[in-house]
Protein backbone atom coordinates (compact mmCIF):
# COMPACT_ATOMS: atom_id res chain seq x y z
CA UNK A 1 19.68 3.22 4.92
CA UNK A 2 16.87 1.09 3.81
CA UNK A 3 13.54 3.39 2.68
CA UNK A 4 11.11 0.35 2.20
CA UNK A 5 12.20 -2.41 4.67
CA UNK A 6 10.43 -5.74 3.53
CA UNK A 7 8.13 -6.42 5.93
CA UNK A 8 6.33 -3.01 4.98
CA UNK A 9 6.66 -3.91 1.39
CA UNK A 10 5.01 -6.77 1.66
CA UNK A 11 2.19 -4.81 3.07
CA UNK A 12 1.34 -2.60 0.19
CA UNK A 13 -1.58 -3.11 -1.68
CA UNK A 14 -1.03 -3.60 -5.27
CA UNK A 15 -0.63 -0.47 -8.01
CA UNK A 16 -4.54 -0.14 -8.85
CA UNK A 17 -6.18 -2.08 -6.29
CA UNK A 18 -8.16 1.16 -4.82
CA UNK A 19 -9.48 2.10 -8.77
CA UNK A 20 -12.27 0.14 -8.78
CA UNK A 21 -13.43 0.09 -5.15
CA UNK A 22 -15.78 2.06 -3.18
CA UNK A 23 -12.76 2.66 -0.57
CA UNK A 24 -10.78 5.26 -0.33
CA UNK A 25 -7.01 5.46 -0.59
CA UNK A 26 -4.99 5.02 2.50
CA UNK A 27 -1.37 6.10 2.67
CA UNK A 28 0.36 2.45 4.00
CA UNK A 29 3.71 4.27 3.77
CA UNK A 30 5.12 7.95 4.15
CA UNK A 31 8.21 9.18 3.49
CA UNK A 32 9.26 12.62 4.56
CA UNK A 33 12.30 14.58 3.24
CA UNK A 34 14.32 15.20 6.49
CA UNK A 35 16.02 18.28 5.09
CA UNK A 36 13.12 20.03 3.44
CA UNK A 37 9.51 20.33 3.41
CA UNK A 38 8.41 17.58 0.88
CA UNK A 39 6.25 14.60 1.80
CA UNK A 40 5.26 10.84 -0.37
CA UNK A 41 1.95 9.51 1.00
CA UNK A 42 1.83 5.80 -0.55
CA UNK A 43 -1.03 4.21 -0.78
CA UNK A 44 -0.28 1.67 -3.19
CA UNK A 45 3.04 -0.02 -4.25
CA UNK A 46 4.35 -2.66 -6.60
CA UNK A 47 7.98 -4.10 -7.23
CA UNK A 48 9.03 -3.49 -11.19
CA UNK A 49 10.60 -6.16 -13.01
CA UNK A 50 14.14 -4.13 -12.72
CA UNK A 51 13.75 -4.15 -9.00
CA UNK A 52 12.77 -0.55 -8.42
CA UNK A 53 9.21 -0.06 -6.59
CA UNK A 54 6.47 2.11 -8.07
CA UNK A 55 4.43 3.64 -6.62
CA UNK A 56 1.20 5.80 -6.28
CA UNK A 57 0.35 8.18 -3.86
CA UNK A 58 0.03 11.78 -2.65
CA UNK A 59 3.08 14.31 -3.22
CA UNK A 60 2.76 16.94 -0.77
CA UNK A 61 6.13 19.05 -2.38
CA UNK A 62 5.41 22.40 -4.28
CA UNK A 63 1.85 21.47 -4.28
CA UNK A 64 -0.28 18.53 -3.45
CA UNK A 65 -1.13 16.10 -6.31
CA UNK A 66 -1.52 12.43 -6.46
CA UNK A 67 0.70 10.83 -9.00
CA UNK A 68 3.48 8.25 -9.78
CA UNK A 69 6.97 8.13 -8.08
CA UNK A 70 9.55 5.47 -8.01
CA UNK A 71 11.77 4.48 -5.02
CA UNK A 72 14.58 4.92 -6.77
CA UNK A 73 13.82 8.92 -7.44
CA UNK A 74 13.42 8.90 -3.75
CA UNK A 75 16.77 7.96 -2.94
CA UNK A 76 18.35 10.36 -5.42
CA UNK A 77 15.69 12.99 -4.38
CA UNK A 78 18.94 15.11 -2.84
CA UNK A 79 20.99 14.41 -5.93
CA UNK A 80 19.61 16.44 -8.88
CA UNK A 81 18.46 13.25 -10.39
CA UNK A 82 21.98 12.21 -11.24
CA UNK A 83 21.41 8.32 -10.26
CA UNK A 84 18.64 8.09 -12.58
């Protein structure tokens, strides 16, 4: 299953574009764990030169905090990490 299809991806506003304006974030993308309780609120996104997306967001999981994430660590969320 494809988690970022590219017509959404090409959607995403750029990693920083929401630092230095008066708007507030928007979650463009949000990607819910179907077997648990843990929810990615993107707001911004931006392919990395290796092909994996980063991007920024809320992380609604053990607590809520904005932060970093990858698409990659998404896909392996189930995993233990082992495809990182």
């Amino acid at each position: 299953m494809q988690l970022l299809p590219q017509e959404i991806a090409k959607q995403l506003p750029p990693l920083y574009h929401f630092e230095n304006t008066k708007t507030p974030a928007v979650a463009s993308v949000i990607f819910f764990d179907p077997t648990g309780s843990w929810t990615w609120y993107v707001a911004e996104g931006q392919q990395q030169p290796d092909g994996d997306w980063l991007f920024w967001g809320l992380v609604d999981g053990f607590g809520c905090e904005y932060g970093y994430f990858t698409l990659r660590e998404l896909e392996h969320a189930k995993d233990g990490c082992k495809g990182l």
